[in-house]
Protein backbone atom coordinates (compact mmCIF):
# COMPACT_ATOMS: atom_id res chain seq x y z
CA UNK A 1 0.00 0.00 0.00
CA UNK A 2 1.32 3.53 -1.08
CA UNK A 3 0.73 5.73 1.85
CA UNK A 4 2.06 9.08 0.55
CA UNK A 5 0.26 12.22 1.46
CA UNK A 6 0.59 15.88 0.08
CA UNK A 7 -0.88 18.75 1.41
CA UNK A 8 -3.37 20.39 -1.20
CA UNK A 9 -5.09 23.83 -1.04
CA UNK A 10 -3.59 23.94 2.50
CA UNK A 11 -5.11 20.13 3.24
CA UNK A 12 -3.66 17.07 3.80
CA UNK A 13 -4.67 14.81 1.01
CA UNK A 14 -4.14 11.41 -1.21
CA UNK A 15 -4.27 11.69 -4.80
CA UNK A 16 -5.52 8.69 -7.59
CA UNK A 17 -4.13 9.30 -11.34
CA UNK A 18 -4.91 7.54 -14.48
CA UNK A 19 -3.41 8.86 -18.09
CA UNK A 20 -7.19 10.54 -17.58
CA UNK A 21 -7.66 11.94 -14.40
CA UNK A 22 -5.84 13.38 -11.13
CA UNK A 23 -7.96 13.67 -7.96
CA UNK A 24 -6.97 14.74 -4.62
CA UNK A 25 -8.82 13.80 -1.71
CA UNK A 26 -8.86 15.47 1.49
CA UNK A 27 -8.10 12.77 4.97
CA UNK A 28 -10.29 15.41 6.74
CA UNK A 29 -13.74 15.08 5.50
CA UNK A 30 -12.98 12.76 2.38
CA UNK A 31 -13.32 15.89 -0.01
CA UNK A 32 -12.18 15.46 -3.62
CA UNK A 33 -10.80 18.29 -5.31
CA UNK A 34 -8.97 19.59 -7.35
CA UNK A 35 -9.97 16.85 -10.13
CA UNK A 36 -7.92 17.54 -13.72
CA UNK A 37 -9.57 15.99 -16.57
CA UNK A 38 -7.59 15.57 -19.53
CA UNK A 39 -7.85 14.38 -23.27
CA UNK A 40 -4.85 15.49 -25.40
CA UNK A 41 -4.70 19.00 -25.09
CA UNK A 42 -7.98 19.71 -23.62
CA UNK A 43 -8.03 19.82 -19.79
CA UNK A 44 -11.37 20.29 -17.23
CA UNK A 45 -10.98 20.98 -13.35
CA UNK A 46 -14.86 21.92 -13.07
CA UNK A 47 -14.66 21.21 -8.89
CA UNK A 48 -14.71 24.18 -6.83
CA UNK A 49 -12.23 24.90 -4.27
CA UNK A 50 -13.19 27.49 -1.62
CA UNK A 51 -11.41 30.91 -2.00
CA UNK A 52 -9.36 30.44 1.74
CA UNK A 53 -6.77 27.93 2.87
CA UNK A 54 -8.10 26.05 6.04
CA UNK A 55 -6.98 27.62 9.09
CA UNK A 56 -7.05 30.88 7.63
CA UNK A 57 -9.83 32.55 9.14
CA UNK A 58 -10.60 31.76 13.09
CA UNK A 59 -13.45 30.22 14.41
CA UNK A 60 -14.13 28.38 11.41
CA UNK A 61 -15.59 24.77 11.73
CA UNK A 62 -13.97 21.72 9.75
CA UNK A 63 -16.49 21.53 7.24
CA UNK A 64 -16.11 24.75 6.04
CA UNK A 65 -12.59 24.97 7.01
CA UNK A 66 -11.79 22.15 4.10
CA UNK A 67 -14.89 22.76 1.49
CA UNK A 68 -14.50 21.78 -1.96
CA UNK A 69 -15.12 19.72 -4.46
CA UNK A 70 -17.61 16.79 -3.82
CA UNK A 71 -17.99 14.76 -0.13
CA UNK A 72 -20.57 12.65 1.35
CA UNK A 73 -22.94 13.56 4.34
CA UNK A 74 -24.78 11.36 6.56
CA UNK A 75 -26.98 13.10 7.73
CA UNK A 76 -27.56 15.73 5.03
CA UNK A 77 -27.64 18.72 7.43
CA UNK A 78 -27.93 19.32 11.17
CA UNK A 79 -28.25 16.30 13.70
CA UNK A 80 -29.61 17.04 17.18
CA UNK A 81 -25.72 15.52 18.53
CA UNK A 82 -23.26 16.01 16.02
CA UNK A 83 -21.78 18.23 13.29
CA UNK A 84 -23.94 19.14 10.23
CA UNK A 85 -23.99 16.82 7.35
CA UNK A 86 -22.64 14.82 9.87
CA UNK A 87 -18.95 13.28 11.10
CA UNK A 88 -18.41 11.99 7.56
CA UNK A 89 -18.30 14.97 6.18
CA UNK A 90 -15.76 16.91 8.15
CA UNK A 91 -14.07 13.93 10.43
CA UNK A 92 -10.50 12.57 10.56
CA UNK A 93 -11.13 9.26 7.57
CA UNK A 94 -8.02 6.68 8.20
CA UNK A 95 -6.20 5.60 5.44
CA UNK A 96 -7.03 1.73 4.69
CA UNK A 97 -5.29 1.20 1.31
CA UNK A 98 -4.26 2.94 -1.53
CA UNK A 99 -2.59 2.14 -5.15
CA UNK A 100 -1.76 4.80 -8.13
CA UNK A 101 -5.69 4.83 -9.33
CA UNK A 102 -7.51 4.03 -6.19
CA UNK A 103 -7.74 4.59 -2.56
CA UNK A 104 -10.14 3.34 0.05
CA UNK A 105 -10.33 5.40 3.23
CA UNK A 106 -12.26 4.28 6.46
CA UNK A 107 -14.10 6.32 8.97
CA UNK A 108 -16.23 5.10 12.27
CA UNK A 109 -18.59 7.78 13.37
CA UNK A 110 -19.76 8.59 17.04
CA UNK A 111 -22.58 10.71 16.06
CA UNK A 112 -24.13 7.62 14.18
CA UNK A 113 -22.66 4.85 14.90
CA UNK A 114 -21.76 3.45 11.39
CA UNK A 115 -18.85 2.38 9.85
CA UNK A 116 -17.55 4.09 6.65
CA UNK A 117 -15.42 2.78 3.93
CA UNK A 118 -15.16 4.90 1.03
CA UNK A 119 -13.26 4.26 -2.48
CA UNK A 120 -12.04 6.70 -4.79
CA UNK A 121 -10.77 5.19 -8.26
CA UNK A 122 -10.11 6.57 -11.73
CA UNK A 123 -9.49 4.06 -14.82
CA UNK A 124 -7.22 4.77 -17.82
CA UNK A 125 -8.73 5.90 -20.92
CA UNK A 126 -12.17 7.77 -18.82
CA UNK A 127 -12.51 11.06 -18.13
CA UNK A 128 -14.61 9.45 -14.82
CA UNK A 129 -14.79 9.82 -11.19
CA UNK A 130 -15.68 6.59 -9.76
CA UNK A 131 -17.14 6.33 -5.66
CA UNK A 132 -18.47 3.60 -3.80
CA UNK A 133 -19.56 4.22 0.33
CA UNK A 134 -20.33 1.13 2.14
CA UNK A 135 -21.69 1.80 5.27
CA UNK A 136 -21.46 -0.81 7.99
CA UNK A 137 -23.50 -1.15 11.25
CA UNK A 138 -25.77 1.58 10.92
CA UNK A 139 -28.96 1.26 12.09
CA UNK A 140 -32.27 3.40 11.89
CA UNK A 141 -33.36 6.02 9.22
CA UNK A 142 -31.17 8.18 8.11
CA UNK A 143 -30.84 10.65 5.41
CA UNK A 144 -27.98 11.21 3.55
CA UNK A 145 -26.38 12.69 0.23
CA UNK A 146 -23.68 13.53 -2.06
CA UNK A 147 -22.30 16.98 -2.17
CA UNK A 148 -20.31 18.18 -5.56
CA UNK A 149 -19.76 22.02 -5.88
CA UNK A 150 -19.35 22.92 -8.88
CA UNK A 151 -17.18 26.39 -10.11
CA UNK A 152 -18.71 28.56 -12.48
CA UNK A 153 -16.75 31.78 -11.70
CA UNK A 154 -14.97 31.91 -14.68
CA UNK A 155 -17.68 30.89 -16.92
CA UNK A 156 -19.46 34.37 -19.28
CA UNK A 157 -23.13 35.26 -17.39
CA UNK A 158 -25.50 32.70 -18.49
CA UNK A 159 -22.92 31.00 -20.36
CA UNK A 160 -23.19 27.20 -18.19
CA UNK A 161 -26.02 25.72 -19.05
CA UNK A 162 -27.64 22.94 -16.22
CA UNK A 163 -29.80 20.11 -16.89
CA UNK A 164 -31.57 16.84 -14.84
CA UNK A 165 -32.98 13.68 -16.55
CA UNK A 166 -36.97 14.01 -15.73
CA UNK A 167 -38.17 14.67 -12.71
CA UNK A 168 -41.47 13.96 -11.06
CA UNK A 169 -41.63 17.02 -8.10
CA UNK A 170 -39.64 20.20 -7.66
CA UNK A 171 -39.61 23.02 -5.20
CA UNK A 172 -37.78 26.05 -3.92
CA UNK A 173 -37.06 25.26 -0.18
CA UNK A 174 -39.97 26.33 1.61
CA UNK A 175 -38.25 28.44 4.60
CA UNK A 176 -35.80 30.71 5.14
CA UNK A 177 -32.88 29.55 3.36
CA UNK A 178 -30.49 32.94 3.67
CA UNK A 179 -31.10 34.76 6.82
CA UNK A 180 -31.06 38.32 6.39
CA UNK A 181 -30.35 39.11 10.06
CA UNK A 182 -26.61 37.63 9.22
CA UNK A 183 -26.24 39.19 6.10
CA UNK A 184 -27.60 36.42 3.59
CA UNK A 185 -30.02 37.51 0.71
CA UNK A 186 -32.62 34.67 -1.45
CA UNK A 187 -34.46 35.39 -4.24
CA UNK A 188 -36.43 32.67 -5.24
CA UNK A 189 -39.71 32.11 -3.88
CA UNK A 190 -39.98 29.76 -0.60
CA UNK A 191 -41.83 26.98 -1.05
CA UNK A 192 -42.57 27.35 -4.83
CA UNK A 193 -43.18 24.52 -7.15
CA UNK A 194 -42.12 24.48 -10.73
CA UNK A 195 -42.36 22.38 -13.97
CA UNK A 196 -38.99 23.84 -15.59
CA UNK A 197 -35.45 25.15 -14.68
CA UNK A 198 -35.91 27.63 -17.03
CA UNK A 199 -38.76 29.86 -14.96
CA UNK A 200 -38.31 29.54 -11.13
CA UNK A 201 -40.58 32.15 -9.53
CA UNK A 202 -38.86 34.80 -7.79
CA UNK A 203 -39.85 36.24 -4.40
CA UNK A 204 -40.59 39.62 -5.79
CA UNK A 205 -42.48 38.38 -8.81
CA UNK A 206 -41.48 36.69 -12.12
CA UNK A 207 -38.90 34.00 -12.85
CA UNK A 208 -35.05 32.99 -12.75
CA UNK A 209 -33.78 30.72 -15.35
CA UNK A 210 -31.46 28.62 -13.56
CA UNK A 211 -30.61 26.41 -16.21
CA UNK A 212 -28.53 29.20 -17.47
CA UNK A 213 -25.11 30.12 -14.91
CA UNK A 214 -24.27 32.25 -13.24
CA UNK A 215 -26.99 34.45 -12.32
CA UNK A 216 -26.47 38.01 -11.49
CA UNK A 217 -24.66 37.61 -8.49
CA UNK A 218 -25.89 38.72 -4.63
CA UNK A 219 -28.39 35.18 -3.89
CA UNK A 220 -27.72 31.91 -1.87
CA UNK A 221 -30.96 29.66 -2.67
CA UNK A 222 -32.00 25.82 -2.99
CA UNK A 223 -33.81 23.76 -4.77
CA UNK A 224 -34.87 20.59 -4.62
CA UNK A 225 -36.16 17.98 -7.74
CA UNK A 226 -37.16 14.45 -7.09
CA UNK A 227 -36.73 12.08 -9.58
CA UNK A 228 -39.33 10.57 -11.94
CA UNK A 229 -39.09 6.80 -11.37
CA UNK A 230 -40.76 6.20 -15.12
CA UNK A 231 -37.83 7.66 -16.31
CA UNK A 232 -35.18 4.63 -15.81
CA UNK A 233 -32.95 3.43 -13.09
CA UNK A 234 -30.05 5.66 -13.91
CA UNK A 235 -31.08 9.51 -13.23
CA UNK A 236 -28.17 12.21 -14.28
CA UNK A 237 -27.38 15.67 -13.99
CA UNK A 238 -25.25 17.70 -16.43
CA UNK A 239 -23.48 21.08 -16.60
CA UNK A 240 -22.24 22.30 -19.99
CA UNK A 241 -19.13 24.87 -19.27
CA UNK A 242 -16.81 26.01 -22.22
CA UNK A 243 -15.40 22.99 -23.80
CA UNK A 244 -16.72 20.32 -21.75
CA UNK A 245 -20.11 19.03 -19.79
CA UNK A 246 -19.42 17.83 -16.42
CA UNK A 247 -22.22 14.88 -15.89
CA UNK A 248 -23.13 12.65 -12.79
CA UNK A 249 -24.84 9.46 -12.58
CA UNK A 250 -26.56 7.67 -10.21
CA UNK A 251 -29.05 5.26 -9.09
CA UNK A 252 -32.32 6.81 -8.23
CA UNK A 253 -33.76 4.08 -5.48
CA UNK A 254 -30.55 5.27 -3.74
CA UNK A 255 -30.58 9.03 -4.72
CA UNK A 256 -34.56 9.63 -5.07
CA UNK A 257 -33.60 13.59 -5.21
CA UNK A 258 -31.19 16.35 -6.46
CA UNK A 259 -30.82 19.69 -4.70
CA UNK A 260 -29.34 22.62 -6.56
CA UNK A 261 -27.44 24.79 -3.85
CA UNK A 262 -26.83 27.91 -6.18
CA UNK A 263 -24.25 30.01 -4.14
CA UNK A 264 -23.38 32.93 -5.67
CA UNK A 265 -22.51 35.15 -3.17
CA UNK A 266 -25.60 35.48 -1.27
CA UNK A 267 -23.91 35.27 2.23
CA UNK A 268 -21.50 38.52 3.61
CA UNK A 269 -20.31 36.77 6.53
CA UNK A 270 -17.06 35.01 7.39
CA UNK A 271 -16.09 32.80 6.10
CA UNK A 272 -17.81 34.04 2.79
CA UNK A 273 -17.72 37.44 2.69
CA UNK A 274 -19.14 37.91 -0.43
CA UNK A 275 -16.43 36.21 -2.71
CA UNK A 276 -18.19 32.81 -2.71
CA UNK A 277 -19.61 33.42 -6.12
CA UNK A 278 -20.49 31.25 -9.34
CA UNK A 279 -20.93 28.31 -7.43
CA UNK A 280 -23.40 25.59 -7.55
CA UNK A 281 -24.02 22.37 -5.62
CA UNK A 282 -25.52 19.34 -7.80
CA UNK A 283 -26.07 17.06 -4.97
CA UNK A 284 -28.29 14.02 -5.54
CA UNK A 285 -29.22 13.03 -1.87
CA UNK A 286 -31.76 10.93 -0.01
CA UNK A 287 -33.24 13.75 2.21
CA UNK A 288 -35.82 16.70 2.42
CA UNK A 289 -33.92 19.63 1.61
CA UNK A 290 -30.95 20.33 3.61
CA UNK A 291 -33.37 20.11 6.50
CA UNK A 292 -31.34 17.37 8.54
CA UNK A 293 -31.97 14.25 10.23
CA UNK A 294 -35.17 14.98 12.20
CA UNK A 295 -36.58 16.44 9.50
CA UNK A 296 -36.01 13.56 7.33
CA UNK A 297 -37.25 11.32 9.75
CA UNK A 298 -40.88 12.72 9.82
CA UNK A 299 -41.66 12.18 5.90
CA UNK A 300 -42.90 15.36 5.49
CA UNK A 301 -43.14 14.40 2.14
CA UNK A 302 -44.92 11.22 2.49
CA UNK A 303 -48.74 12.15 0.63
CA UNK A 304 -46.45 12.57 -2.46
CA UNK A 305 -44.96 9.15 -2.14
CA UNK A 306 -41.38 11.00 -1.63
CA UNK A 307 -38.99 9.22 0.63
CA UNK A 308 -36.99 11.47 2.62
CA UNK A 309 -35.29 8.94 4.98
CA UNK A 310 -33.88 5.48 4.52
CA UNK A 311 -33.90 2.28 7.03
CA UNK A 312 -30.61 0.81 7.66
CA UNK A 313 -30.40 -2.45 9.55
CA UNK A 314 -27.14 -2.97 11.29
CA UNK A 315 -26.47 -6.29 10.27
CA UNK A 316 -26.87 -5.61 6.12
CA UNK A 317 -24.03 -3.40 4.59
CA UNK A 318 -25.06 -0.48 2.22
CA UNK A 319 -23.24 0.17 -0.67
CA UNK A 320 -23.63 3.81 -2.43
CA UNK A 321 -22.12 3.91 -5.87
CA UNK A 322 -21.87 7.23 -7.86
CA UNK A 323 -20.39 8.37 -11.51
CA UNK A 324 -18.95 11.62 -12.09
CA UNK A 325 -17.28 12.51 -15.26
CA UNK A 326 -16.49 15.09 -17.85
CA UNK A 327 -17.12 15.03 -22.04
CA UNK A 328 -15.35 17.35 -24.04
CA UNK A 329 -17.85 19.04 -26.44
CA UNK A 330 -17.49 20.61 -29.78
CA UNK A 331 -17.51 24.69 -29.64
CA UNK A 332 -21.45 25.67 -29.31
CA UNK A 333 -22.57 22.48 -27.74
CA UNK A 334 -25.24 23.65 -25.36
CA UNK A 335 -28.24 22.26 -23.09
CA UNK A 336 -27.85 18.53 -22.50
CA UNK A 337 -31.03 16.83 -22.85
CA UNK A 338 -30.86 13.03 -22.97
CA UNK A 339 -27.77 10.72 -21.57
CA UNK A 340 -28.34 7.73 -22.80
CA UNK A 341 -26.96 4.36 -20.96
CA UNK A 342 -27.83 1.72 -23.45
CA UNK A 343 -24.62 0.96 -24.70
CA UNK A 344 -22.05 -1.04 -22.35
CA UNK A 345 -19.50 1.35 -21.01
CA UNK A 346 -20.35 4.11 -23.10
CA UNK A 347 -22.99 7.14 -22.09
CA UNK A 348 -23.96 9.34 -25.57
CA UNK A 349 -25.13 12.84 -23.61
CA UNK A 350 -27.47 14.75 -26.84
CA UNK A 351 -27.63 18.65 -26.59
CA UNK A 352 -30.89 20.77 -27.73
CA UNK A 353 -29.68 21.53 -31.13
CA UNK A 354 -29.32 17.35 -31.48
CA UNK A 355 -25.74 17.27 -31.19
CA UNK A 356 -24.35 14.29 -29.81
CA UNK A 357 -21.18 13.06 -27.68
CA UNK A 358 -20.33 9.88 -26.74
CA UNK A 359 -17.52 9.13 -23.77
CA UNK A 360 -16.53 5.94 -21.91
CA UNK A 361 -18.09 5.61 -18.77
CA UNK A 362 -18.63 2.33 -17.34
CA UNK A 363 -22.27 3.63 -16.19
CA UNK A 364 -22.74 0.23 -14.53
CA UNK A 365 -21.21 1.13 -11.77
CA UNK A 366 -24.16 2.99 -10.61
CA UNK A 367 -26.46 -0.09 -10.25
CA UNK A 368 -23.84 -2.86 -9.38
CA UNK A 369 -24.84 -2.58 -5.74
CA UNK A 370 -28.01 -4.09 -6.41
């Protein structure tokens, strides 16, 4: 086993290469970033890496202290004894093994009481990000998620375009997402429901089109769309930047929902201070909202027939399997609109104007667990 460590962005990290890929991922909180795709001369690092160093500004908890690029929570949000998003996302993960294109890292957590392994690999050849959890002893419902934040700073206005395969329910959050009394400003509507990216209703009347990124920047909101089960197994997400779409895939019985976290610098206080801007989470989660565990736990979406909590039995291991990836698209390539899986190891992702690209993805992976 290759234990060999480098500190990253100021954090102590393992990296996995392939003659694709180079991922660093944090030992505190398991966060992976910076991620360089690469195919000839073309190169992608779409993960976003927070504009401070940890242990640069005081009084700042672990979570925030590392932030970047993607990282699991369990629970998605705050816990009545524990950190939010709980201690996998922002506790001390062990090193259990490691090799040039993979590396498993193990966590137990007090405030639950599972066990965490967590794999990392890249494969020669794919512009992919491969992840596997398998969560051991846990017992109980818990909600959980995924939590990739994607960097759109240096992307034109408008210029990124987002898209989800189809999806059976979406809302804005339907509290207070950005407290004004701390210096946080929303814009979208709480509690609205919407057919379309493309028209959110605002708070003061009218509609954002999120689908196109960044927005004019000043709002922190968050949306959340469940998927539509008639759709497939596989559901996706997609983010078209200049020269490449950055795409995830996952298995919706797992990953029911997907909450957009559009940050773009709609919070003024430390650590943020306004500079947290273009940002967006795609985070395809098992949870209401970012509302937590207890939340989760009382189904408050249950006369939609939304889960919002999963039952683990401490006896049956969990395995959570994810695909994240880049395709490098022709000049113009815009709005993705189908990704289809029905070739092996290949994904074809189809813009609006019918363009298509096809990459190697071994989109398997997702369901394998099953």
């Amino acid at each position: 086993m290759s234990d060999a460590k480098d500190e990253v962005h100021g954090a102590t990290s393992v990296t996995v290469r392939s003659d694709s890929v180079t991922a660093s991922v944090t030992l505190a909180g398991a966060h992976i970033a910076p991620v360089v795709f690469t195919s000839g001369s073309a190169s992608a690092d779409p993960y976003s890496l927070a504009p401070w160093h940890p242990g640069e500004i005081p009084g700042v908890g672990p979570l925030l202290d590392i932030l970047r690029g993607d990282f699991f929570c369990l629970p998605f949000g705050p816990q009545p004894d524990g950190p939010a998003h709980g201690e996998p996302a922002s506790g001390e993960w062990a090193l259990s093994s490691s090799s040039e294109q993979a590396v498993t890292l193990h966590l137990g957590a007090g405030d639950s009481g599972g066990s965490f392994d967590k794999t990392v690999s890249v494969r020669d050849g794919q512009t992919v990000l491969y992840q596997e959890i398998v969560i051991r002893g846990l017992s109980g419902a818990f909600n959980y998620g995924t939590h990739p934040i994607l960097d759109f700073s240096r992307q034109s206005p408008a210029s990124a375009r987002i898209s989800t395969s189809p999806m059976r329910w979406s809302s804005v959050y339907p509290g207070v997402f950005s407290d004004p009394t701390i210096g946080e400003t929303q814009i979208l509507r709480p509690g609205a429901t919407f057919d379309s990216l493309e028209a959110i209703p605002l708070e003061a009347g009218g509609s954002l089109d999120i689908s196109r990124y960044p927005t004019p920047p000043g709002h922190e909101d968050l949306v959340m769309l469940v998927n539509d089960v008639d759709a497939g197994p596989i559901g996706w997400s997609a983010a078209v930047f200049n020269g490449f779409v950055w795409f995830s895939l996952k298995d919706i019985t797992s990953f029911p929902a997907t909450l957009l976290w559009i940050s773009n610098g709609g919070r003024t206080q430390p650590p943020w201070s306004g500079r947290f801007t273009g940002r967006m989470g795609i985070e395809d989660v098992h949870s209401h909202f970012h509302d937590g565990l207890l939340a989760a736990r009382s189904r408050p979406l249950l006369d939609l027939g939304i889960s919002t909590a999963r039952e683990f039995d401490a006896a049956t291991p969990v395995s959570l399997r994810t695909v994240q990836g880049v395709a490098f698209t022709p000049d113009g390539f815009g709005r993705v609109v189908t990704i289809e899986t029905d070739v092996p190891g290949r994904i074809t992702l189809t813009d609006e104007a019918g363009t298509a690209v096809t990459t190697d993805v071994n989109w398997e992976f997702a369901l394998e667990h099953r």
